[in-house]
C-alpha atoms as a PDB file:
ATOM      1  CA  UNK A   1       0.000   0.000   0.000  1.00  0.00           C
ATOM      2  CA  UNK A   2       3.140   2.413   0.842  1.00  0.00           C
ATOM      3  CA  UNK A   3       4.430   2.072  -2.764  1.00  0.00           C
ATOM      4  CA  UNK A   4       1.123   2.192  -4.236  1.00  0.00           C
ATOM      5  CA  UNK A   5       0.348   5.595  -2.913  1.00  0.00           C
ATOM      6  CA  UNK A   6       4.075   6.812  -3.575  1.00  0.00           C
ATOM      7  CA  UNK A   7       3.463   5.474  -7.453  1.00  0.00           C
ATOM      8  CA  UNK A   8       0.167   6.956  -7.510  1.00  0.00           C
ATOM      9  CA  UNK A   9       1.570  10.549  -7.094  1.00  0.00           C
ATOM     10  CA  UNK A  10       4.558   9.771  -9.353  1.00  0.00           C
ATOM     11  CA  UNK A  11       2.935   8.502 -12.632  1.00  0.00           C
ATOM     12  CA  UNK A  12       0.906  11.448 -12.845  1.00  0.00           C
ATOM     13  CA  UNK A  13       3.787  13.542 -15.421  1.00  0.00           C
ATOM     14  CA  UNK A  14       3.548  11.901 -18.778  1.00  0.00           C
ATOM     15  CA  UNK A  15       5.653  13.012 -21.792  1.00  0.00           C
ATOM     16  CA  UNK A  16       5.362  12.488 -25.768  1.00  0.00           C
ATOM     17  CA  UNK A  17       3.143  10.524 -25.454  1.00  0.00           C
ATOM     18  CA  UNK A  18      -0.583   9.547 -26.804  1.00  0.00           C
ATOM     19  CA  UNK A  19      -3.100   8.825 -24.250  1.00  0.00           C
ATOM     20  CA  UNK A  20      -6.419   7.091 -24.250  1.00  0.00           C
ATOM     21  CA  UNK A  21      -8.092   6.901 -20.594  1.00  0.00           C
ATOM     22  CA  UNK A  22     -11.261   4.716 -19.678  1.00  0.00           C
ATOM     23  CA  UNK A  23     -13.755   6.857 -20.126  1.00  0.00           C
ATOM     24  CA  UNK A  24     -15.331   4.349 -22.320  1.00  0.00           C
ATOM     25  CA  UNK A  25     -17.953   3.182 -24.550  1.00  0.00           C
ATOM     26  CA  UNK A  26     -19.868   0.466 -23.216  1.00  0.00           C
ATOM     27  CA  UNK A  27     -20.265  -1.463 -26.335  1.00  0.00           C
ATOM     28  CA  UNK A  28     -16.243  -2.443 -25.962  1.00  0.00           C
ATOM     29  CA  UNK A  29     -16.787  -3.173 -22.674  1.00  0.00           C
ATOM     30  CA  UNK A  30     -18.740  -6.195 -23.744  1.00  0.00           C
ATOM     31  CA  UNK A  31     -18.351  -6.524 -27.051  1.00  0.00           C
ATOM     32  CA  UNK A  32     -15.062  -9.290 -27.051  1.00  0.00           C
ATOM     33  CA  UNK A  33     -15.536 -12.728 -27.149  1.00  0.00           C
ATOM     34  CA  UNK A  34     -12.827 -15.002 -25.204  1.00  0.00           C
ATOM     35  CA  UNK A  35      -9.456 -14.836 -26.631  1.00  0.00           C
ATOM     36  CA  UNK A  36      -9.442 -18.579 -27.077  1.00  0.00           C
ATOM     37  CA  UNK A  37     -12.564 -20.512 -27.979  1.00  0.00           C
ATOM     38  CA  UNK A  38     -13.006 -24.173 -28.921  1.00  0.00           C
ATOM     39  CA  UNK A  39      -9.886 -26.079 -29.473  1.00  0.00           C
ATOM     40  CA  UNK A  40      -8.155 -24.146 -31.872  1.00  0.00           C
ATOM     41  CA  UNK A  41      -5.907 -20.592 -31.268  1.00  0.00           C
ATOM     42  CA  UNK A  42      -3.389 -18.902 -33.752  1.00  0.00           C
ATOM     43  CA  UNK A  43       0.062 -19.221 -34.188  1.00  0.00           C
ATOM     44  CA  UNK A  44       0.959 -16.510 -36.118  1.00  0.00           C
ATOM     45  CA  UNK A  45      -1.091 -16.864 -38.987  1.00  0.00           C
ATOM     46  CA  UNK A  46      -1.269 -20.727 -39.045  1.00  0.00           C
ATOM     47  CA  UNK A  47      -4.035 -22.638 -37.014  1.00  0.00           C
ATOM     48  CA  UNK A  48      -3.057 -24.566 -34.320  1.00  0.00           C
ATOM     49  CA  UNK A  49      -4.708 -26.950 -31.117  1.00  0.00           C
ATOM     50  CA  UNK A  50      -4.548 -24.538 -27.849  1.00  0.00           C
ATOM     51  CA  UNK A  51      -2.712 -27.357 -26.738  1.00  0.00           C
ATOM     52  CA  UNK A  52      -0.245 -27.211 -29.265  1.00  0.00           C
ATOM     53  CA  UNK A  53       0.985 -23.501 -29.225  1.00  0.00           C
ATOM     54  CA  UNK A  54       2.814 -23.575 -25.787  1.00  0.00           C
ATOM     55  CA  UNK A  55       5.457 -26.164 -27.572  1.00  0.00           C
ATOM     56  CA  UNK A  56       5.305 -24.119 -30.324  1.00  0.00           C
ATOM     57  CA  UNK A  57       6.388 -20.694 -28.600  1.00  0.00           C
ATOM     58  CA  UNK A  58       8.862 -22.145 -26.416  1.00  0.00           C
ATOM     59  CA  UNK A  59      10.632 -23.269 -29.496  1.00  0.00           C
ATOM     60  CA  UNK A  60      10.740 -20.282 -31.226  1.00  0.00           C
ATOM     61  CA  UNK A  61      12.509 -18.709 -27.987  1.00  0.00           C
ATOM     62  CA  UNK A  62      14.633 -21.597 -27.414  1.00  0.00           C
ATOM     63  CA  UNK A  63      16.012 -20.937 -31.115  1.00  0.00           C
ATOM     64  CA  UNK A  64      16.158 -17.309 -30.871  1.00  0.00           C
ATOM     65  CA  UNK A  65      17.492 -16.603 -27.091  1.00  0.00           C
ATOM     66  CA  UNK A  66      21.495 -16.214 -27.620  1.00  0.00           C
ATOM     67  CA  UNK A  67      20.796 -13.462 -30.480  1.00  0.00           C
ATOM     68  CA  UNK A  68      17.415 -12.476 -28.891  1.00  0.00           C
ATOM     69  CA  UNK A  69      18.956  -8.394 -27.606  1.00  0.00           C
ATOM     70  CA  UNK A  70      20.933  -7.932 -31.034  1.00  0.00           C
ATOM     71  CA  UNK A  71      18.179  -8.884 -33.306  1.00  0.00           C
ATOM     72  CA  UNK A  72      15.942  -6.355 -31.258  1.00  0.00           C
ATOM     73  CA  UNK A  73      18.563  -3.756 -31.481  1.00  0.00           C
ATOM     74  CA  UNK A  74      18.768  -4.705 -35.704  1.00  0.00           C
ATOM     75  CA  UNK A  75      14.821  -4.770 -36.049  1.00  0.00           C
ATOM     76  CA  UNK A  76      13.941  -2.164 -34.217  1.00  0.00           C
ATOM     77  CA  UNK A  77      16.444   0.349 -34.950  1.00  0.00           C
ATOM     78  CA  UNK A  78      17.548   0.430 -31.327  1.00  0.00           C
ATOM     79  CA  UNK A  79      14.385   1.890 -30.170  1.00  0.00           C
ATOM     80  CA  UNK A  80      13.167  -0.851 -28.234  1.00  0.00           C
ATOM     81  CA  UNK A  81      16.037   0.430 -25.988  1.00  0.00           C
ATOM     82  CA  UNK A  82      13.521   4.016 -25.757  1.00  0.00           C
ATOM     83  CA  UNK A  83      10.581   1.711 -25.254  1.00  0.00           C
ATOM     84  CA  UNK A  84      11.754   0.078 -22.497  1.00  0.00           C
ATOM     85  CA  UNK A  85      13.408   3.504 -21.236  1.00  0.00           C
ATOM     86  CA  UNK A  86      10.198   4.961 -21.407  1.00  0.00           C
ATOM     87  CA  UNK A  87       8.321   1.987 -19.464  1.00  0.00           C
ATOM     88  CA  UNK A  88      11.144   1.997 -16.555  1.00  0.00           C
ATOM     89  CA  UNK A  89      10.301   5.869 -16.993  1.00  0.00           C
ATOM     90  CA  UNK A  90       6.506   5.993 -16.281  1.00  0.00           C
ATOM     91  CA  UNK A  91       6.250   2.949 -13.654  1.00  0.00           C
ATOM     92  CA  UNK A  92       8.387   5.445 -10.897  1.00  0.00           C
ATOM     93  CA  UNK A  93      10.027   2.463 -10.009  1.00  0.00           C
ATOM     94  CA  UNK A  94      12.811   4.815  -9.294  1.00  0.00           C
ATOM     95  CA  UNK A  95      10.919   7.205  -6.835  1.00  0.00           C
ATOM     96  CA  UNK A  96       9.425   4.123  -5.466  1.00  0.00           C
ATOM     97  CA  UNK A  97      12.592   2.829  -4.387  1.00  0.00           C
ATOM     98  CA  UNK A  98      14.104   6.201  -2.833  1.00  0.00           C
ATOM     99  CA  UNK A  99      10.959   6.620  -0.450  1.00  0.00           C
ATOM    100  CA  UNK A 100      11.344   2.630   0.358  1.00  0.00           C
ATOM    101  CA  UNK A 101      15.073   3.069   1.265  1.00  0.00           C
ATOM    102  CA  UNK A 102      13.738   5.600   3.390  1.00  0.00           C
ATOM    103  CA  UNK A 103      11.438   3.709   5.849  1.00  0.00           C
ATOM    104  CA  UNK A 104      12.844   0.463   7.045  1.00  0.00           C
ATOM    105  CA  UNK A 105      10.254  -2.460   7.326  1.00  0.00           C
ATOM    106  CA  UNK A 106       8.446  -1.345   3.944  1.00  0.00           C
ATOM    107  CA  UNK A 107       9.392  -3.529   0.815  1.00  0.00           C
ATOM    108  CA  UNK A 108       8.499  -3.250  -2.953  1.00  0.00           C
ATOM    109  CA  UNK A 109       7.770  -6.523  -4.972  1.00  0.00           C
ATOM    110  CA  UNK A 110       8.459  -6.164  -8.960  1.00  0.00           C
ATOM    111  CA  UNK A 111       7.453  -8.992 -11.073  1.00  0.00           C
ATOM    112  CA  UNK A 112       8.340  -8.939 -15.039  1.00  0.00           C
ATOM    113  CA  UNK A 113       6.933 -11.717 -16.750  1.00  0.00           C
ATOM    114  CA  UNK A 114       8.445 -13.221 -20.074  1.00  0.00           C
ATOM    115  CA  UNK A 115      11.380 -11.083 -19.453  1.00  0.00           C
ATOM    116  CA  UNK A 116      13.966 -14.060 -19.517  1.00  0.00           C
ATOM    117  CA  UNK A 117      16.884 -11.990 -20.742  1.00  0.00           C
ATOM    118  CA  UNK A 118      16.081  -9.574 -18.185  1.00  0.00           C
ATOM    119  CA  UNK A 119      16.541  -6.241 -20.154  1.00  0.00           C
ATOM    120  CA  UNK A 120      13.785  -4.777 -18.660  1.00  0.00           C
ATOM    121  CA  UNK A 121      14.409  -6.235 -14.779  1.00  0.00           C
ATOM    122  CA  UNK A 122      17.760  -4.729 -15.267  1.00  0.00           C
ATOM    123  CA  UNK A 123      16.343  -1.180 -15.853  1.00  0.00           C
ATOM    124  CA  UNK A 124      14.697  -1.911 -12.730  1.00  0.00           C
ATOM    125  CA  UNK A 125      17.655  -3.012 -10.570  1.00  0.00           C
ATOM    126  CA  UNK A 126      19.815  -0.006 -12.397  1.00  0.00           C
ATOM    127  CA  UNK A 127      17.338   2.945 -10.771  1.00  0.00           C
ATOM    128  CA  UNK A 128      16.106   1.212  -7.375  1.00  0.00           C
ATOM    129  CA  UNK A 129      20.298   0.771  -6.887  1.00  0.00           C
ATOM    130  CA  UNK A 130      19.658  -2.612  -5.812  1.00  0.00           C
ATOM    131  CA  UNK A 131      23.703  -2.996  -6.985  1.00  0.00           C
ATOM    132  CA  UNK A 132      25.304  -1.090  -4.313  1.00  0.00           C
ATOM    133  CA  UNK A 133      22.310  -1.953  -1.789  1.00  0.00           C
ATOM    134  CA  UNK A 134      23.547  -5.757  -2.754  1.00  0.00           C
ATOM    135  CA  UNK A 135      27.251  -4.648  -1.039  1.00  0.00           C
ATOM    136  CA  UNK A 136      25.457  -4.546   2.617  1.00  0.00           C
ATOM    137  CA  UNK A 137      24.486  -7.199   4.777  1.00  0.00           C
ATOM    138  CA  UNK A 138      20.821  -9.188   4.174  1.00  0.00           C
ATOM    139  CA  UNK A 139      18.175  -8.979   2.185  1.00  0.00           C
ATOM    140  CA  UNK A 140      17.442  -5.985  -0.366  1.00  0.00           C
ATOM    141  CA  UNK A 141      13.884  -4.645   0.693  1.00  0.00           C
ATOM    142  CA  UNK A 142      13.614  -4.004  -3.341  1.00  0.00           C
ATOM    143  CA  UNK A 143      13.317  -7.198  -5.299  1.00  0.00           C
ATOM    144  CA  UNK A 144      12.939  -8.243  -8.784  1.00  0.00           C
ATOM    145  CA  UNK A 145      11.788 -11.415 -10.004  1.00  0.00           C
ATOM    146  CA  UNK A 146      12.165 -12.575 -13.471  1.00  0.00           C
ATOM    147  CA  UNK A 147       9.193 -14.997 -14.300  1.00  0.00           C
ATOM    148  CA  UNK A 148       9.530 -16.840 -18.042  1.00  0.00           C
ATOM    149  CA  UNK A 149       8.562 -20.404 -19.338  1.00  0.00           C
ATOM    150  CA  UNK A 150      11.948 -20.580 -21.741  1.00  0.00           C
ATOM    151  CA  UNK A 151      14.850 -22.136 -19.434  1.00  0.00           C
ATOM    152  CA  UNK A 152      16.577 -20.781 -22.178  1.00  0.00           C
ATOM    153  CA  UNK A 153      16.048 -17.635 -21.982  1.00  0.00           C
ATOM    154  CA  UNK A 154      16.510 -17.657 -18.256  1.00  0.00           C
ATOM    155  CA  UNK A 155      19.674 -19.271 -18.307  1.00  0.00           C
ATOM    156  CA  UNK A 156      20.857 -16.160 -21.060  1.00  0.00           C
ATOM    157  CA  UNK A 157      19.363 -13.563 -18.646  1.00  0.00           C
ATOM    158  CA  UNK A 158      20.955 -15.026 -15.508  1.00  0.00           C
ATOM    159  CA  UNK A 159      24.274 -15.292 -17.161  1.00  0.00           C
ATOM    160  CA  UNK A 160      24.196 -11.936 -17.943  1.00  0.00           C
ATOM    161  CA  UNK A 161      23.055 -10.926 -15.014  1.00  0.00           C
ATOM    162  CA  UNK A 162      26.135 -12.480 -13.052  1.00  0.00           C
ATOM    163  CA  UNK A 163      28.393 -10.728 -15.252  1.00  0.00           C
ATOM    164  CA  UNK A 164      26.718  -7.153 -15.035  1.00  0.00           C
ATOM    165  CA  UNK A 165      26.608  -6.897 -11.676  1.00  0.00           C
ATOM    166  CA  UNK A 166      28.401  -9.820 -10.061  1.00  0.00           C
ATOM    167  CA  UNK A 167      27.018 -12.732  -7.832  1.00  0.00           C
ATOM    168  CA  UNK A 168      25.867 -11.140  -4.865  1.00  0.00           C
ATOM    169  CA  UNK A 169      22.825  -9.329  -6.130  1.00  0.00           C
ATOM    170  CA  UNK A 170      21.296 -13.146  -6.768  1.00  0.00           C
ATOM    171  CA  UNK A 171      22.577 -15.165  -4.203  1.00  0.00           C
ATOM    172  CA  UNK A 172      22.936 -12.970  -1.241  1.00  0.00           C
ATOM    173  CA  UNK A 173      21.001  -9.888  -1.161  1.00  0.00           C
ATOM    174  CA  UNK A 174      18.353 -11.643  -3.721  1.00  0.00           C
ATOM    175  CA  UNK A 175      17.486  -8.467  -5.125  1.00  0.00           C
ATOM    176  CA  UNK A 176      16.837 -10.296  -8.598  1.00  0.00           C
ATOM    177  CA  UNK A 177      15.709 -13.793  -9.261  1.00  0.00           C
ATOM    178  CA  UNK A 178      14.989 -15.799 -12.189  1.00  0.00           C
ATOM    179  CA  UNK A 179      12.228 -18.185 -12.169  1.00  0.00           C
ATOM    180  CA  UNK A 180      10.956 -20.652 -14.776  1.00  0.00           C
ATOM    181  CA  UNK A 181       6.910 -20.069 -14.925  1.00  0.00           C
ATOM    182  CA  UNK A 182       3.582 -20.171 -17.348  1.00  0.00           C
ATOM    183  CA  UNK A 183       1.646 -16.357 -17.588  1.00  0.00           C
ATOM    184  CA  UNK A 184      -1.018 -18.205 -17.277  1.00  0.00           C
ATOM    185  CA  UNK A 185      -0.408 -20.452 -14.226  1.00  0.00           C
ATOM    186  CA  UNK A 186       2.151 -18.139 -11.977  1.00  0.00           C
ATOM    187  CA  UNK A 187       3.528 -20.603  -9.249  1.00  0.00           C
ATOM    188  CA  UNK A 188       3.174 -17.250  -7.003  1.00  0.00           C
ATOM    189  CA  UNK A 189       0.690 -17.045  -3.878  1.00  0.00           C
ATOM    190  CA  UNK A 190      -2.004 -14.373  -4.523  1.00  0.00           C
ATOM    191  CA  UNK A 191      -1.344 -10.303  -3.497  1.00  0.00           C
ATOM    192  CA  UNK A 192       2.326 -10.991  -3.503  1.00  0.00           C
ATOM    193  CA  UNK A 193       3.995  -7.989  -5.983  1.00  0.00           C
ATOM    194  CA  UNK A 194       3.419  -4.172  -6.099  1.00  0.00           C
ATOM    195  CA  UNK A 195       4.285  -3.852  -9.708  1.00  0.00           C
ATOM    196  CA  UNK A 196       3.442  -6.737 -12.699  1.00  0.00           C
ATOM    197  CA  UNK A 197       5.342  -5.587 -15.877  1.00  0.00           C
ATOM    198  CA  UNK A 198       5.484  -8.100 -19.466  1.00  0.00           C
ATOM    199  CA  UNK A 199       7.068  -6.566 -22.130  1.00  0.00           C
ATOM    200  CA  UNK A 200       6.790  -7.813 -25.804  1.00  0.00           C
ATOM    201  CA  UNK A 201       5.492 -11.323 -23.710  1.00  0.00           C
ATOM    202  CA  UNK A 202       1.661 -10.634 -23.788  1.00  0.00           C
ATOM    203  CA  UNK A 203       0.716 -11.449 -27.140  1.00  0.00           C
ATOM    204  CA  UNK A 204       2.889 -14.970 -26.971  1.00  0.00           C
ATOM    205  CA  UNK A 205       0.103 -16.390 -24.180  1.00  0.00           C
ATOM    206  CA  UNK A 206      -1.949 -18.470 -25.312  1.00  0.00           C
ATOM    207  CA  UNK A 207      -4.500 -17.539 -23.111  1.00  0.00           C
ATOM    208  CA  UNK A 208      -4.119 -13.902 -22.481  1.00  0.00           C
ATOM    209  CA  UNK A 209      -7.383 -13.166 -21.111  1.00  0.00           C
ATOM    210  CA  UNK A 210      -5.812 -15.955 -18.570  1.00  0.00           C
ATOM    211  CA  UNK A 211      -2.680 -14.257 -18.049  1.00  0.00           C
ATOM    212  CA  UNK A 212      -4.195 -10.908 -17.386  1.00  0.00           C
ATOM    213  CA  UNK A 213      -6.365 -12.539 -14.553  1.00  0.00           C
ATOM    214  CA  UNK A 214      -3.475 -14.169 -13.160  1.00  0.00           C
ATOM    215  CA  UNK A 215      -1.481 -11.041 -13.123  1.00  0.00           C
ATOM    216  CA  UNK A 216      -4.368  -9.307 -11.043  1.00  0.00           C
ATOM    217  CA  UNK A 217      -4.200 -12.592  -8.857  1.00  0.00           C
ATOM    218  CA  UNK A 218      -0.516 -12.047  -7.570  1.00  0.00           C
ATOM    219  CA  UNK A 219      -0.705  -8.287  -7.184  1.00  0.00           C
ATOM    220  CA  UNK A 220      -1.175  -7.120  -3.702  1.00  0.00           C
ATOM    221  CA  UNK A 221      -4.291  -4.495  -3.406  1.00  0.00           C
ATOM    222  CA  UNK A 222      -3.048  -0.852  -4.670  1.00  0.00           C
ATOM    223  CA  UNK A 223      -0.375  -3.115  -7.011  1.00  0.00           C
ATOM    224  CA  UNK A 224       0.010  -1.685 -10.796  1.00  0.00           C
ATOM    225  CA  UNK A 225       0.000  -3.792 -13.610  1.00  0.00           C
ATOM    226  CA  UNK A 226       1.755  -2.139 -16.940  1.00  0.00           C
ATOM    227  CA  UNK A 227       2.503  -4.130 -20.385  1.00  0.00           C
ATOM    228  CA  UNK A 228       5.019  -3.229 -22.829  1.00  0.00           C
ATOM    229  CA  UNK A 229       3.669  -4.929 -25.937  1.00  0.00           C
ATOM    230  CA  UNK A 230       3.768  -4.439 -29.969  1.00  0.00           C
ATOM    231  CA  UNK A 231       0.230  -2.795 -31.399  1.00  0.00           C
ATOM    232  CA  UNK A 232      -1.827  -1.357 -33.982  1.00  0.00           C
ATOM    233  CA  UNK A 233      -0.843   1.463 -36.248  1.00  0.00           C
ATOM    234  CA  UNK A 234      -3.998   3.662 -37.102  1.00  0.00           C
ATOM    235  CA  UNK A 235      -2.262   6.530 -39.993  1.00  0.00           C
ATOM    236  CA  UNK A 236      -2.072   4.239 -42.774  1.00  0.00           C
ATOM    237  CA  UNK A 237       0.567   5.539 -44.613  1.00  0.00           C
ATOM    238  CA  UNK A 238       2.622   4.418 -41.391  1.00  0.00           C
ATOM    239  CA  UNK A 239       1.253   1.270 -41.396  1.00  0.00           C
ATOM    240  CA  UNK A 240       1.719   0.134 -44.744  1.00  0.00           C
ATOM    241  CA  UNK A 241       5.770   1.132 -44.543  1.00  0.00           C
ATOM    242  CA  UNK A 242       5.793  -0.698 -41.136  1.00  0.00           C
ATOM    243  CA  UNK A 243       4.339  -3.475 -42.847  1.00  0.00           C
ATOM    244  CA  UNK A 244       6.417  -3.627 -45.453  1.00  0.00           C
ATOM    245  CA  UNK A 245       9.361  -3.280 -43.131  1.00  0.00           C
ATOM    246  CA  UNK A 246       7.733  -6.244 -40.943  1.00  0.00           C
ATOM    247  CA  UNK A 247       7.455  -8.774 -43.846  1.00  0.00           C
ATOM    248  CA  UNK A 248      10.232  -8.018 -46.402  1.00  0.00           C
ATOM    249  CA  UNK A 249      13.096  -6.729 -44.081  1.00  0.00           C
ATOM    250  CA  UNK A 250      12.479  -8.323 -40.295  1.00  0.00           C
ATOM    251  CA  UNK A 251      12.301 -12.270 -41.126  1.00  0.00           C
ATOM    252  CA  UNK A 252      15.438 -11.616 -43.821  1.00  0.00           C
ATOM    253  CA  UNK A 253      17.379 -10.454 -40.759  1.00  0.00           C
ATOM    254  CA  UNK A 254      16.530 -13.032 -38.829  1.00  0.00           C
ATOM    255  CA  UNK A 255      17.617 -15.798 -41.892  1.00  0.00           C
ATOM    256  CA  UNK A 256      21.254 -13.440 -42.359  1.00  0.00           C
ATOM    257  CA  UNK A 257      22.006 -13.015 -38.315  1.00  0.00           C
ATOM    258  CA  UNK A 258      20.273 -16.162 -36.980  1.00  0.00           C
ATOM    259  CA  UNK A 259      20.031 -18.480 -39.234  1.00  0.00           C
ATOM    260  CA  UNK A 260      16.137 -18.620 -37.983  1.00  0.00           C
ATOM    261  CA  UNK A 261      13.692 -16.693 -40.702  1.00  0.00           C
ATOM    262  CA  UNK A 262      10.873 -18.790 -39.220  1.00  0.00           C
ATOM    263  CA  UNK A 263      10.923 -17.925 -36.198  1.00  0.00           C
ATOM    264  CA  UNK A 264      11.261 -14.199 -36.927  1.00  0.00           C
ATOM    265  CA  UNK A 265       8.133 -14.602 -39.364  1.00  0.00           C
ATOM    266  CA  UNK A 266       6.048 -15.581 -36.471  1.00  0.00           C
ATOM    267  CA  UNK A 267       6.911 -12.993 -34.118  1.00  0.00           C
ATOM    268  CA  UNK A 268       5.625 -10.566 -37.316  1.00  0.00           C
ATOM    269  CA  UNK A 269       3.159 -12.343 -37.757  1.00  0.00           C
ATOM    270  CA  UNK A 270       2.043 -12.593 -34.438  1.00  0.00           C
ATOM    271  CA  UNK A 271       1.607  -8.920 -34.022  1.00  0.00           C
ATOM    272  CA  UNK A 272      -0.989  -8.422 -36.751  1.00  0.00           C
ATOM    273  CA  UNK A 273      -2.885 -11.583 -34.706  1.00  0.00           C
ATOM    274  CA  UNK A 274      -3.167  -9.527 -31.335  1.00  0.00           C
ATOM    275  CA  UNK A 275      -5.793  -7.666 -29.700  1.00  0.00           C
ATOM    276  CA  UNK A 276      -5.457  -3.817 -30.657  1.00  0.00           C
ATOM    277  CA  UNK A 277      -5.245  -1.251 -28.275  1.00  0.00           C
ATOM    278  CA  UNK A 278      -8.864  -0.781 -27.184  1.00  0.00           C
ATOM    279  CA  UNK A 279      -9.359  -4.466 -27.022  1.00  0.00           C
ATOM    280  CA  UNK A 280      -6.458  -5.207 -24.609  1.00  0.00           C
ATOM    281  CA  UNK A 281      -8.095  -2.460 -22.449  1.00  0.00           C
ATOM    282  CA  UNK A 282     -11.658  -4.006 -22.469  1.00  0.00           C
ATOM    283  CA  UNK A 283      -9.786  -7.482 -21.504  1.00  0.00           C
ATOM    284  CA  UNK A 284      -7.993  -5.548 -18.781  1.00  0.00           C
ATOM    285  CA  UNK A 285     -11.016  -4.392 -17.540  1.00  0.00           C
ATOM    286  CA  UNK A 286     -13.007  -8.216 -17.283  1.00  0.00           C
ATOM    287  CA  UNK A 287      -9.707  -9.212 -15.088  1.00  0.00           C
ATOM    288  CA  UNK A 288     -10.794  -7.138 -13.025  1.00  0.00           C
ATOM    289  CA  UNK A 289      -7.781  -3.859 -13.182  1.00  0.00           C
ATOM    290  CA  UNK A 290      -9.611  -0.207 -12.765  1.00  0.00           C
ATOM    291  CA  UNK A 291      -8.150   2.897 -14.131  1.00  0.00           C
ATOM    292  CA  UNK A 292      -7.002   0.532 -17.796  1.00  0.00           C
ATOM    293  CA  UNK A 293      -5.672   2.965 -20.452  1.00  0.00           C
ATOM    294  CA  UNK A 294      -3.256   2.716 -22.620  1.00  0.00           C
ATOM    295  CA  UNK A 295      -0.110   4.995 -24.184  1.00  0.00           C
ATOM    296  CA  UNK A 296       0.743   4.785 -27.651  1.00  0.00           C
ATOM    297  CA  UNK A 297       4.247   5.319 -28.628  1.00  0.00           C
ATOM    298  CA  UNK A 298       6.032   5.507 -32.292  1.00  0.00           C
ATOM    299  CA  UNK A 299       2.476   6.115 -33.954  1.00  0.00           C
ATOM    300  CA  UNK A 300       0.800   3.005 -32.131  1.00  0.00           C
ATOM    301  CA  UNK A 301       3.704   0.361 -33.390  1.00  0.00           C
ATOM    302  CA  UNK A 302       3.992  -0.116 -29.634  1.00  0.00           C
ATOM    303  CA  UNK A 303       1.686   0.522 -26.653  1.00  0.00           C
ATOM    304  CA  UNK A 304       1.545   0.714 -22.658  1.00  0.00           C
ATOM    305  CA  UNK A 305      -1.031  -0.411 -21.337  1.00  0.00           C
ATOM    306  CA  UNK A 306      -1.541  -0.036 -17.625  1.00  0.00           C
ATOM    307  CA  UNK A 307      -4.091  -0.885 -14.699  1.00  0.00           C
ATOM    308  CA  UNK A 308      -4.357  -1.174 -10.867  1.00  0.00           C
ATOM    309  CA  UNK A 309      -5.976  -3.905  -8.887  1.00  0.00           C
ATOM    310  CA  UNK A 310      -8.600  -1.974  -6.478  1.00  0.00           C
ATOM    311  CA  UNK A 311      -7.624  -1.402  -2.726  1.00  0.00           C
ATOM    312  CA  UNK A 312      -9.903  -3.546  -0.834  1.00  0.00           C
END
């Protein structure tokens, strides 16, 4: 509740940004049918079983993970780098911190799902100065857990983890962990974090009306849930060069610097299959998270989409 009201002064500045609040029409608040129905889900743009698409997905990371940062960097033109910036930015993670350092007893609980090569947890652990909290005796009050189903990309995140900032952060003041887990089945007990962040994860769920419920299930009351995630571009002149970028360029960089065009094809494709920004709001909003709006940045190629699980 302490970082909740410290957050909920703090993300009131907003910069350069497009925003869309819920003050809504009610035919979007009921207007969605289930994002999986019957037996069958997408997989980019081929038709799989539900049951099938887990395998599928954890494949496609397992291929990707050891290039996974430099092929973001190549197909993004480095600005997944302000993307993230921007999310670490608007979460006050850093305020948050500074005002928890400053009353012992009070902790703050960050969870980032699919974030395996932890580029985003290390934003986190950069501005709550978990590093030169990890130099003191016991436990960091400030923790960040890395939650993703893909040992593999785990096992890349820890790795470089240990290198960036040595072994103590992990294993003695356990300011970050890494921890093998489904979205949609967190092995976490319920109103355990203050913050839930998945960034470029959501749309790789299977279930993602079952994800977003089980994010609202391990926040604490007050806790903040905010998704980094690739969108819908609504100026079509945009759209049709991002498109063409998408589907000539992105999978031929994947072929030339992975050897893995396939697996770069679904990841475009996968975009166009996800809910657009409005959508992903109304789904917010059946989990159950008040105050759902979302930010668009780069013309809606990406969005941030953010909620809050009600005090009780």
């Amino acid at each position: 509740l302490f970082a909740s009201r410290v957050v909920g002064k703090a993300c009131n500045r907003r910069a350069a940004i497009i925003h869309a609040n819920s003050l809504r029409r009610a035919s979007n608040n009921t207007g969605h049918e289930p994002y999986v129905k019957g037996d069958d889900t997408h997989f980019g743009f081929e038709t799989v079983g539900v049951n099938e698409k887990e395998g599928k997905v954890r494949e496609v990371f397992e291929s990707v993970a050891d290039s996974y940062d430099v092929m973001n960097d190549l197909m993004s033109g480095g600005l997944h780098r302000y993307w993230k910036d921007h999310l670490l930015d608007i979460s006050a993670v850093a305020s948050m911190s500074a005002a928890i350092r400053q009353h012992p007893g009070k902790e703050l609980r960050i969870l980032d799902v699919a974030g395996g090569t932890g580029d985003v947890a290390f934003r986190f652990i950069d501005a709550a100065q978990c590093t030169e909290r990890s130099m003191s005796s016991g436990e960091d009050p400030i923790s960040v857990t890395v939650c993703d189903i893909n040992p593999e990309m785990l096992r890349v995140g820890e790795k470089r983890a240990r290198e960036r900032f040595g072994s103590d952060l992990i294993d003695t003041s356990k300011a970050l962990s890494f921890v093998e887990g489904n979205a949609q089945s967190l092995d976490f007990e319920d109103n355990k974090f203050d913050l839930y962040t998945i960034a470029f994860g959501l749309r790789n769920v299977t279930d993602v009306d079952k994800g977003l419920r089980e994010a609202y299930r391990v926040l604490k009351p007050g806790g903040r849930f905010m998704c980094l995630e690739f969108s819908q571009v609504s100026d079509p002149i945009l759209r049709q060069i991002y498109d063409t970028y998408s589907f000539n360029v992105i999978p031929e960089i994947g072929h030339f610097v992975a050897n893995d065009r396939p697996s770069y094809q679904y990841l475009v494709e996968s975009i166009r299959k996800f809910s657009n920004q409005e959508e992903l709001v109304s789904r917010m909003e059946k989990a159950g998270f008040e105050l759902a709006k979302y930010s668009n940045l780069t013309g809606g190629i990406v969005a941030i989409h953010e909620g809050w699980k009600p005090l009780e």
